[in-house]
Protein backbone atom coordinates (compact mmCIF):
# COMPACT_ATOMS: atom_id res chain seq x y z
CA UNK A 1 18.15 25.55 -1.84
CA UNK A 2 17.59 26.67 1.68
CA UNK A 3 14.19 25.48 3.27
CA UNK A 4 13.76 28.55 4.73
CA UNK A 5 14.09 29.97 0.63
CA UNK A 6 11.31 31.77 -0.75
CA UNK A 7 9.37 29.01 -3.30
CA UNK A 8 9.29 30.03 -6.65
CA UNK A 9 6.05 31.87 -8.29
CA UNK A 10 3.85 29.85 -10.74
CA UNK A 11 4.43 31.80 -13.52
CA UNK A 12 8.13 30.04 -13.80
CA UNK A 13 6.08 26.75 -14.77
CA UNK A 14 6.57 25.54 -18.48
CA UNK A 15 3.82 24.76 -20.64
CA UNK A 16 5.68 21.38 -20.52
CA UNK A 17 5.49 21.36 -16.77
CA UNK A 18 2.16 22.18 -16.81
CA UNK A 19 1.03 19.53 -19.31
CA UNK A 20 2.94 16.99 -17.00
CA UNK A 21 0.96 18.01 -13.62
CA UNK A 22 -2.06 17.29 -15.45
CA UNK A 23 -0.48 13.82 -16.69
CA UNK A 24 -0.75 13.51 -12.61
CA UNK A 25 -4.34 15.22 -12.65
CA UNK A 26 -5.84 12.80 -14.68
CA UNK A 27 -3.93 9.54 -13.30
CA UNK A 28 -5.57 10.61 -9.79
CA UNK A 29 -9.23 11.25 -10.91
CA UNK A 30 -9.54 8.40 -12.92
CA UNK A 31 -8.02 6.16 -9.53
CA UNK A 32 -11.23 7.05 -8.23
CA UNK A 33 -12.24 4.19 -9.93
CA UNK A 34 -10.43 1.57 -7.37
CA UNK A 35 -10.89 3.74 -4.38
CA UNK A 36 -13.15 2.43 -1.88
CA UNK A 37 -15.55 5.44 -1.79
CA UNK A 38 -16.25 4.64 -5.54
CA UNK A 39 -16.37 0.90 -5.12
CA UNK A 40 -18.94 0.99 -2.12
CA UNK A 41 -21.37 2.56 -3.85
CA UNK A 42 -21.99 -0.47 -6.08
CA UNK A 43 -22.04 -2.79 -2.42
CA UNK A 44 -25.88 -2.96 -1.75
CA UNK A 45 -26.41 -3.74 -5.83
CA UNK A 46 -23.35 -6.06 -5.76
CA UNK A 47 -24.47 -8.21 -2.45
CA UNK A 48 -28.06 -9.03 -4.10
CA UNK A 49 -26.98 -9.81 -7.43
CA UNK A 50 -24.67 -12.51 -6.25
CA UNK A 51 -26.56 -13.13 -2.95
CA UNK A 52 -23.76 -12.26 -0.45
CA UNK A 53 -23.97 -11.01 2.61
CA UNK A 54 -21.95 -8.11 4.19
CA UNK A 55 -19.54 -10.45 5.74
CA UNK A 56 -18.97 -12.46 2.69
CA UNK A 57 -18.54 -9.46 0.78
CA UNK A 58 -16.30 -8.05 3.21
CA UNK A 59 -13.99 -10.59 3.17
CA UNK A 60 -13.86 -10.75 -0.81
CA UNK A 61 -12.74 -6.80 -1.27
CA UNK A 62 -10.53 -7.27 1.58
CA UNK A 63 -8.74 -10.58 -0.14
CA UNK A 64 -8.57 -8.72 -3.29
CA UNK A 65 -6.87 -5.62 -1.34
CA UNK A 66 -4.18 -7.91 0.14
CA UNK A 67 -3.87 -9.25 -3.22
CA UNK A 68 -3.37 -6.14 -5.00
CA UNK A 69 -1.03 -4.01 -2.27
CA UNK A 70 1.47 -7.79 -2.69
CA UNK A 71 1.26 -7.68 -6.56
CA UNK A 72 1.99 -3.47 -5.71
CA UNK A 73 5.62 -4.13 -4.41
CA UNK A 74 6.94 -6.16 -7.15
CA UNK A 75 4.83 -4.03 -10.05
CA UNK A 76 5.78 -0.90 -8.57
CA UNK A 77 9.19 -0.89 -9.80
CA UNK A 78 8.39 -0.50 -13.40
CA UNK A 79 8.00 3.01 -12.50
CA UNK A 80 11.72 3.28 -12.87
CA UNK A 81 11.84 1.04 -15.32
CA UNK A 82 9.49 2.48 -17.73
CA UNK A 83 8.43 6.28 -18.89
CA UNK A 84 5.56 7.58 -17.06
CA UNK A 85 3.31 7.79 -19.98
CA UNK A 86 3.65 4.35 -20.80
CA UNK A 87 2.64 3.09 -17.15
CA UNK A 88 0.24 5.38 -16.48
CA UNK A 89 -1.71 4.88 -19.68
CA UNK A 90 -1.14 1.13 -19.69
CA UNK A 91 -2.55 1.28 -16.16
CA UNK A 92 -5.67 3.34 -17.08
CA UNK A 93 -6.17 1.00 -19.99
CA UNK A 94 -5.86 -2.37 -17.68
CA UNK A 95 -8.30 -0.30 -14.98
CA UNK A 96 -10.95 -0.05 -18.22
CA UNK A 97 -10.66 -3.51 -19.26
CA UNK A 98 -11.32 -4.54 -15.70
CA UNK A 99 -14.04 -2.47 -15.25
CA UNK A 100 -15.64 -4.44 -18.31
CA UNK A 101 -14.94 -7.38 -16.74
CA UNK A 102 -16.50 -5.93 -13.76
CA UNK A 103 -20.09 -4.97 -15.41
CA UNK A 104 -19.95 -8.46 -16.99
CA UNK A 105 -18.83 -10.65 -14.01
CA UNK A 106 -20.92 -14.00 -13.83
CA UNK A 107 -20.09 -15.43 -10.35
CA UNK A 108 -17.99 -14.43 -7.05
CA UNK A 109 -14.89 -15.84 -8.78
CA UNK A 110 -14.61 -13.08 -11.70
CA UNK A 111 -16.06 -10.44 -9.34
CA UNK A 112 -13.12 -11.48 -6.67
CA UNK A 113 -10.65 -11.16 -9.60
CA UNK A 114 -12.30 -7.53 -10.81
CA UNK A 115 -12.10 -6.37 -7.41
CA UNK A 116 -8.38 -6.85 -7.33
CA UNK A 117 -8.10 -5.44 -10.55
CA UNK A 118 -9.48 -2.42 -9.48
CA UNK A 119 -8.03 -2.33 -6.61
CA UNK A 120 -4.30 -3.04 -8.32
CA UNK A 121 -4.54 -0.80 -10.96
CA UNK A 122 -6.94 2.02 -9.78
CA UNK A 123 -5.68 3.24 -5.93
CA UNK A 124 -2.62 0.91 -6.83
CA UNK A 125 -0.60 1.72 -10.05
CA UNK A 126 -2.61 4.77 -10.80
CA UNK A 127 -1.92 6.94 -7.97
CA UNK A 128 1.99 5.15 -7.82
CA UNK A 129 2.73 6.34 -11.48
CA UNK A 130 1.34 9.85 -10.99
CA UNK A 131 3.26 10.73 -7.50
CA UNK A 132 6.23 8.92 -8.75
CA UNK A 133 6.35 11.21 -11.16
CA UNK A 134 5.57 14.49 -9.56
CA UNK A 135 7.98 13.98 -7.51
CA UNK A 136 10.73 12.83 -10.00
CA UNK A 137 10.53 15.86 -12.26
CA UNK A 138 9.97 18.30 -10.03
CA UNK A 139 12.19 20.11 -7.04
CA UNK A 140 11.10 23.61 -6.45
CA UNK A 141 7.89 23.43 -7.32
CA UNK A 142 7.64 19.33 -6.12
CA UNK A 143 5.15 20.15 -3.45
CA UNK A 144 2.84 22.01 -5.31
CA UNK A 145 2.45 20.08 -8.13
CA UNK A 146 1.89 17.03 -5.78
CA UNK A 147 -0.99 19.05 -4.70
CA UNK A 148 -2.37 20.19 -7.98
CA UNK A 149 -2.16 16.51 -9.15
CA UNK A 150 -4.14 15.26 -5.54
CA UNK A 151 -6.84 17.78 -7.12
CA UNK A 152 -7.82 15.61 -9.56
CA UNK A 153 -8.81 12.84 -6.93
CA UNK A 154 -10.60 15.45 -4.94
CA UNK A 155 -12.56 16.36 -8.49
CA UNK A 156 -13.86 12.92 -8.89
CA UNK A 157 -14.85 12.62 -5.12
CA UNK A 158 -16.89 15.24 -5.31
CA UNK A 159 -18.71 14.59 -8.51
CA UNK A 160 -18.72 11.01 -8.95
CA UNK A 161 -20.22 9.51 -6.08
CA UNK A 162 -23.31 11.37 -7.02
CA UNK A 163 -23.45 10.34 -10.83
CA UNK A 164 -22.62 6.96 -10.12
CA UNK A 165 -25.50 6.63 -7.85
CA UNK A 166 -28.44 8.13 -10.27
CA UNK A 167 -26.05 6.01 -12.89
CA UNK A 168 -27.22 3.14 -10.77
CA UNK A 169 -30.51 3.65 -10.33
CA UNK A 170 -31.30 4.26 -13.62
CA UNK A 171 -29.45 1.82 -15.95
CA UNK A 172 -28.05 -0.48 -13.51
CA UNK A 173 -24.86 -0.85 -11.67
CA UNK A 174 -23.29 -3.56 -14.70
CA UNK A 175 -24.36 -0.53 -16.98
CA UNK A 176 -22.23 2.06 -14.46
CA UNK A 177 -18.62 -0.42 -14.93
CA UNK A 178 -19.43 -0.47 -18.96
CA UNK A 179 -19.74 3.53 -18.58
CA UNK A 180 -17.10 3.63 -16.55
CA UNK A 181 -14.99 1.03 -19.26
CA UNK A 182 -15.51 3.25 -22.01
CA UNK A 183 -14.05 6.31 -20.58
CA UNK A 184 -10.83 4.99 -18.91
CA UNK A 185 -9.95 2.90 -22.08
CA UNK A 186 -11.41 5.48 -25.36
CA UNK A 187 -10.51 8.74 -23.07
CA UNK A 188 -8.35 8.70 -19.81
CA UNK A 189 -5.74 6.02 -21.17
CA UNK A 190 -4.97 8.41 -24.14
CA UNK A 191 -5.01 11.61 -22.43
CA UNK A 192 -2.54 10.45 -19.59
CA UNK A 193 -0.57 8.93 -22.34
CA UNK A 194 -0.27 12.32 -24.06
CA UNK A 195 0.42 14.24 -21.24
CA UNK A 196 3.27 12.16 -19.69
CA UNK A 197 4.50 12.17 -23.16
CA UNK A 198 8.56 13.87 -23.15
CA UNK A 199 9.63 14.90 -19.44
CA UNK A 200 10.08 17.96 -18.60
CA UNK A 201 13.65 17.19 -18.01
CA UNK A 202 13.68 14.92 -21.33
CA UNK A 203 15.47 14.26 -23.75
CA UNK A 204 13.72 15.85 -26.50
CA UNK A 205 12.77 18.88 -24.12
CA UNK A 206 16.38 19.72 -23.98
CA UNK A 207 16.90 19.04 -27.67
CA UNK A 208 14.21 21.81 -28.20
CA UNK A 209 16.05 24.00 -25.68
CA UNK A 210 13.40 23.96 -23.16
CA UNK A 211 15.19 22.05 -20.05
CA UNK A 212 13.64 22.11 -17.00
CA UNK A 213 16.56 23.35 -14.54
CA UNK A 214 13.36 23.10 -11.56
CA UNK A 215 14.61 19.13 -11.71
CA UNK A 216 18.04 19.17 -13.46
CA UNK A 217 20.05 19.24 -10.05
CA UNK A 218 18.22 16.45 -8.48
CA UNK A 219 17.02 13.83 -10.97
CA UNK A 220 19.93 11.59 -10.19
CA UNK A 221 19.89 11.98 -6.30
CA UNK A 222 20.25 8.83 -4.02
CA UNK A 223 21.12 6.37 -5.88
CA UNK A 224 22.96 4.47 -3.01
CA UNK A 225 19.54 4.35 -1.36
CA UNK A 226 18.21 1.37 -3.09
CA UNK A 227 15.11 -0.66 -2.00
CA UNK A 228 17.27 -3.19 0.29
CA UNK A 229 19.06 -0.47 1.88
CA UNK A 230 15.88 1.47 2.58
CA UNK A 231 13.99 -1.28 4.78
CA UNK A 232 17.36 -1.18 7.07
CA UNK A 233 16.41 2.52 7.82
CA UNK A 234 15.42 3.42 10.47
CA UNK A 235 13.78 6.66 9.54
CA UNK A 236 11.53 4.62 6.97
CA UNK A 237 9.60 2.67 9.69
CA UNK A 238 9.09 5.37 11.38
CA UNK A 239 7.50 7.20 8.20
CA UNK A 240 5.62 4.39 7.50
CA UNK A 241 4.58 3.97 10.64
CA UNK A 242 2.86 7.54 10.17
CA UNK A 243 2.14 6.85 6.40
CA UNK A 244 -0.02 3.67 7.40
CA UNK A 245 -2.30 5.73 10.01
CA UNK A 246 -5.38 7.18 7.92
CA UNK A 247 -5.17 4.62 5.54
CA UNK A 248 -6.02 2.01 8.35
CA UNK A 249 -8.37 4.02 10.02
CA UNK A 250 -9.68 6.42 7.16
CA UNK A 251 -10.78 3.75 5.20
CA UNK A 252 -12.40 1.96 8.13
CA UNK A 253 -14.31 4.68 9.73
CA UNK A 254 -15.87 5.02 6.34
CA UNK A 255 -16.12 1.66 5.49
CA UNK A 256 -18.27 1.30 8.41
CA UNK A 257 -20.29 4.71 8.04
CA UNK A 258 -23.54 2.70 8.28
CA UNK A 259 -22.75 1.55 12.06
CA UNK A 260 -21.34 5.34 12.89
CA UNK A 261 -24.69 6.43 11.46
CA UNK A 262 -26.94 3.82 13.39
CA UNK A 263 -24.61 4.57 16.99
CA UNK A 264 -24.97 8.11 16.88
CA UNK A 265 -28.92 8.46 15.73
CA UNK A 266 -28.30 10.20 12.66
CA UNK A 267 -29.72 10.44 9.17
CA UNK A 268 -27.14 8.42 6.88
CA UNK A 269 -28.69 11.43 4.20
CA UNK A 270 -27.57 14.13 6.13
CA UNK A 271 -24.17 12.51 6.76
CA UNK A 272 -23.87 11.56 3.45
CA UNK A 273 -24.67 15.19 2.23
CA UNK A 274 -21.51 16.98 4.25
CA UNK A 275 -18.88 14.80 2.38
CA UNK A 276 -18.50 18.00 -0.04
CA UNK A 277 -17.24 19.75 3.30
CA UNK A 278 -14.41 17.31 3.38
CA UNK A 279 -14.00 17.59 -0.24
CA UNK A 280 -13.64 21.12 -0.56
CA UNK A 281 -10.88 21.18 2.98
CA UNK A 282 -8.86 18.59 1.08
CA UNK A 283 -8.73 20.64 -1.66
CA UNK A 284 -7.65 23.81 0.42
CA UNK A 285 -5.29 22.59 2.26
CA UNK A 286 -3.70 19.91 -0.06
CA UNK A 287 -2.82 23.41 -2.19
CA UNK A 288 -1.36 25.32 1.20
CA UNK A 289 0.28 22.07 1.87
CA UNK A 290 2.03 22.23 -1.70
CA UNK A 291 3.23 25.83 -1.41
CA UNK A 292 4.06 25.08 2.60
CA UNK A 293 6.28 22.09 1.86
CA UNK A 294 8.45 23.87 -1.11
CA UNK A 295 8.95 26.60 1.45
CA UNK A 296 9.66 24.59 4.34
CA UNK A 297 9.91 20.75 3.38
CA UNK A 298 7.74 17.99 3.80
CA UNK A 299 9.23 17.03 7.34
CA UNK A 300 8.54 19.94 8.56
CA UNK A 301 4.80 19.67 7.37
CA UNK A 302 4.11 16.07 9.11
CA UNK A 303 4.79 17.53 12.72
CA UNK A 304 0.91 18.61 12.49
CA UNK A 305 -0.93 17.30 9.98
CA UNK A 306 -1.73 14.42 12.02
CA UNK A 307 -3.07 16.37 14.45
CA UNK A 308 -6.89 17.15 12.74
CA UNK A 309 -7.36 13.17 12.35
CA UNK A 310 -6.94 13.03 15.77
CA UNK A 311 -9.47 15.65 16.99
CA UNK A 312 -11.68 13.87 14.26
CA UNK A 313 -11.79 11.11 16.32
CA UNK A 314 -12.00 12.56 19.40
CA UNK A 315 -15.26 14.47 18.43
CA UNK A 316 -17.13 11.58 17.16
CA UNK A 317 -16.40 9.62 20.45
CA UNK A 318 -17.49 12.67 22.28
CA UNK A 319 -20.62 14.14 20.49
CA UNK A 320 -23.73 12.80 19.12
CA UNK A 321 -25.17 16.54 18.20
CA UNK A 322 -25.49 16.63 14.05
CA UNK A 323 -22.54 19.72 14.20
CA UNK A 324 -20.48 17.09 14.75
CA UNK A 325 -20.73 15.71 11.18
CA UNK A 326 -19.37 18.64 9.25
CA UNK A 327 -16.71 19.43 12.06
CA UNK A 328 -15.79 15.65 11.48
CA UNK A 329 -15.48 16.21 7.95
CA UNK A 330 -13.63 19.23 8.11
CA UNK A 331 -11.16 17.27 10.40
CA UNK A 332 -10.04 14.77 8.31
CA UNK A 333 -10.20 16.94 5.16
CA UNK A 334 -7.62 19.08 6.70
CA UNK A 335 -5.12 16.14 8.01
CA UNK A 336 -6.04 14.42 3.98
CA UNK A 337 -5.03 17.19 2.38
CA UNK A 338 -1.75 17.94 4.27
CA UNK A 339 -0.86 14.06 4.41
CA UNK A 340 -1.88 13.53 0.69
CA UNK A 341 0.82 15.80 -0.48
CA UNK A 342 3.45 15.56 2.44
CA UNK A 343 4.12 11.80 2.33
CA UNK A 344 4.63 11.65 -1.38
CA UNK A 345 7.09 14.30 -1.33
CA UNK A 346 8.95 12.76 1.81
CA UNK A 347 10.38 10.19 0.16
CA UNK A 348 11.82 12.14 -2.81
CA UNK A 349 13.17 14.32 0.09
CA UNK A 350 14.79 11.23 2.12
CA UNK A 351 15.61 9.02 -0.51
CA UNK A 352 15.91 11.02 -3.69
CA UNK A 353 14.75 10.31 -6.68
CA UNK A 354 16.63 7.73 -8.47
CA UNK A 355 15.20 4.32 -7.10
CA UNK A 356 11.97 6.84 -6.40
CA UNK A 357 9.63 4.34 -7.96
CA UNK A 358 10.65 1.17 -6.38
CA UNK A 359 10.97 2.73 -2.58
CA UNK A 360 7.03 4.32 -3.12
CA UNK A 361 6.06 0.92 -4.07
CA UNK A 362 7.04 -0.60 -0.29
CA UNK A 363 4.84 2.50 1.31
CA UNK A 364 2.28 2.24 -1.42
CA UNK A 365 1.63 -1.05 -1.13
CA UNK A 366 1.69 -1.01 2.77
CA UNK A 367 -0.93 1.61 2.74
CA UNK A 368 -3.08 -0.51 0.84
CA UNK A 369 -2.25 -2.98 2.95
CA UNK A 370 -3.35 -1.29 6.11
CA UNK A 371 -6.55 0.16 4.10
CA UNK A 372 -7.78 -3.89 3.72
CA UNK A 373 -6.97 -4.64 7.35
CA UNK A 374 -8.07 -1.96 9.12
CA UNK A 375 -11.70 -1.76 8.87
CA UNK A 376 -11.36 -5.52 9.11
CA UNK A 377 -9.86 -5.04 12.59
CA UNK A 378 -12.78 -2.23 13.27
CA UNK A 379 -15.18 -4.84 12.26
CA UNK A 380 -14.30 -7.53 14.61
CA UNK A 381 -14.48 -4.72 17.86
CA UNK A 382 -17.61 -4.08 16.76
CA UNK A 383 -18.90 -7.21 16.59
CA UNK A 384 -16.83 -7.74 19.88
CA UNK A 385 -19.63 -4.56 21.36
CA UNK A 386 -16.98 -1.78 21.30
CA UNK A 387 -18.80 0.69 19.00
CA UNK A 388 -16.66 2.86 16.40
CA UNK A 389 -17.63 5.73 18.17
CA UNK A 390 -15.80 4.30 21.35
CA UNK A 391 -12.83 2.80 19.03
CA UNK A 392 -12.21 6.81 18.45
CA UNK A 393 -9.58 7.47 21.57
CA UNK A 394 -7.55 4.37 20.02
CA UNK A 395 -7.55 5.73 16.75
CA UNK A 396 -6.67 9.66 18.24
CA UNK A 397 -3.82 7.68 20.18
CA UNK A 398 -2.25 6.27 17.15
CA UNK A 399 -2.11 9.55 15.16
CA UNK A 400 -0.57 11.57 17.94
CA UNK A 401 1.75 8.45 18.76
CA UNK A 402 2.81 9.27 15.39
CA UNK A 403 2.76 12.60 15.20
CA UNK A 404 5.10 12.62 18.13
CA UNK A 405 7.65 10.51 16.32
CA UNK A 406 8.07 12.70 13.47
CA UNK A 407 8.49 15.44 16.26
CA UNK A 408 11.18 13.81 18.11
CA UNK A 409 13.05 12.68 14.42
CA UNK A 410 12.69 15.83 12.80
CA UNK A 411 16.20 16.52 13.42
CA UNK A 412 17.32 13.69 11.87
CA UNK A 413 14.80 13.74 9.00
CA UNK A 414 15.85 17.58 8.07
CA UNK A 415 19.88 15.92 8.40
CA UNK A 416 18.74 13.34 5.39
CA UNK A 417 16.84 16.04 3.33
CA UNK A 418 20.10 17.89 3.30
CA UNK A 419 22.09 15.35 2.26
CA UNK A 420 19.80 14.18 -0.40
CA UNK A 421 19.67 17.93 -1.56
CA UNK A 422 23.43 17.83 -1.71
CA UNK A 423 23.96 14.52 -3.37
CA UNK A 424 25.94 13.05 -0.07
């Protein structure tokens, strides 16, 4: 397939296809439930039941991330070890069983070890599985169905946060994690199960007579490009050099939306209330990104999307007006939709998608890495007097730093896409 090659229209998707993007779907909305933007909202509840203070607290979610993105490199390989609908199921089931443990935790200890349970299977083996996946099965249509699958993580940001927090303030936060218990284990676990159930590209798909040719020329590709020869690569430092950037400082700008808030004079309300903005530009252009990528590629893609994150930064080091929210906001939804599908479908591009599920684990579990140290680094410049607001040219610098990399090895990354494409 040329990149220049027309992508296919959706109406050449299988019902089996179909049933397997929302396999991915529902393994993303229900990570919500390890994400940090689900997690905080418990913080201020969690900090006076067990009489911690922000720093203490902070330290605990950030041990448990570290935890969880080391456990992440070894785990991570059962996605090529295992079908999808057994992982992904088995992970929604261990994220419900933790989330029990959560709304029953008695001391720090157990709420340290729910945390990282969270944290591990939610944004951990959850959102592994499901891109792992996507990208396994799929070739012509890999980008878009990477984006259709994102959706379902854009779903629950937009609705959750709000439920959750009348959930809270009604029954009680420990009430919330049963809630939130019950669903992943008596509904999510099942349904992912199901719908991961017989590849598209299976065995019994084929028996049936309905192969999926989208995938049948490159589920074998790369198999020479196994985990140890991978970290020798050049090319996937400087990836992951790119990969790690919103992670790190994503995370941490929100993570410390209270001190943005406070530095600029704003209303955390009205802050709080444009989040939809960034919701709804994820959404958009994860879905160009999709139908960009299978056009184009996903190298291609990452020569830009970097480039909103950066202005994002820039403008809240600049401006204190409140048009700077939404513009924020609309920023980083456009780089977090672009990079949310990109990435994942780089390294099926680079590497192929043989050892697919052990290679994702390295980046996966480096991006949570850099998601527990970075707002721990942001933290300790703050307390140091540099505001976030003033952090923002460091953070623009690293994402066009990046960006420029992928600009000056995009040569070199279209040279590997080929030669994954043909089976070199």
């Amino acid at each position: 397939m040329s990149l220049a090659a027309p992508s296919p229209p959706l109406k050449e998707l299988t019902p089996r296809q179909i049933q397997w993007i929302g396999g991915g779907y529902l393994s993303m909305f229900g990570s919500l439930g390890g994400q940090t933007i689900f997690i905080a909202l418990f913080g201020s509840a969690i900090r006076a039941e067990f009489g911690l203070t922000d720093g203490q607290y902070g330290l605990i979610y950030t041990a448990a991330t570290l935890i969880s993105a080391i456990c992440l490199v070894f785990a991570g390989t059962l996605a090529d070890k295992l079908p999808a609908a057994v992982l992904g199921g088995g992970a929604a089931l261990g994220l419900g069983v933790i989330a029990l443990i959560m709304g029953m935790a008695p001391d720090v200890w157990v709420l340290g070890f729910a945390l990282f349970g969270l944290r591990f299977f939610g944004q951990g083996m959850l959102v592994h599985n499901a891109a792992t996946a996507m990208s396994r099965w799929f070739f012509r249509f890999r980008g878009r169905a990477l984006a259709f699958s994102q959706l379902g993580l854009s779903t629950g940001e937009a609705i959750l946060p709000v439920l959750v927090a009348l959930g809270i303030a009604a029954f009680g936060w420990r009430s919330v994690w049963m809630i939130v218990a019950a669903i992943a284990i008596l509904i999510l676990a099942p349904a992912i199960f199901a719908c991961f159930s017989n590849p598209p590209d299976g065995k019994k798909a084929k028996a049936q007579g309905l192969a999926n040719p989208d995938a049948a020329d490159e589920v074998n590709t790369g198999a020479r490009w196994r985990r140890s020869r991978v970290i020798r690569d050049p090319l996937f430092w400087i990836v992951l050099y790119g990969a790690l950037a919103a992670p790190a400082i994503s995370t941490a700008i929100f993570f410390h939306q209270t001190s943005l808030v406070e530095d600029k004079g704003w209303d955390l309300l009205v802050f709080a209330a444009f989040f939809p903005v960034m919701s709804v530009t994820t959404v958009t252009f994860s879905l160009l990104a999709g139908i960009i990528i299978d056009r184009i590629g996903a190298n291609r893609m990452l020569t830009f999307a970097l480039v909103p994150m950066a202005l994002a930064c820039l403008l809240i080091w600049l401006g204190d007006a409140y048009w700077v929210i939404p513009g924020f906001f609309l920023l980083c939804g456009m780089s977090n939709g672009m990079l949310g599908t990109s990435f994942n479908a780089l390294w099926a591009e680079l590497y192929g998608t043989a050892n697919l599920g052990s290679i994702r684990a390295l980046a996966t579990s480096a991006m949570v890495l850099s998601s527990a140290v970075g707002p721990g680094i942001v933290g300790i410049f703050i307390d140091l007097g540099v505001t976030l607001p003033d952090q923002g040219p460091a953070f623009a610098a690293y994402f066009l730093s990046a960006s420029a990399l992928f600009v000056v090895s995009r040569g070199r990354l279209a040279r590997r896409a080929r030669e994954i494409r043909e089976n070199i």
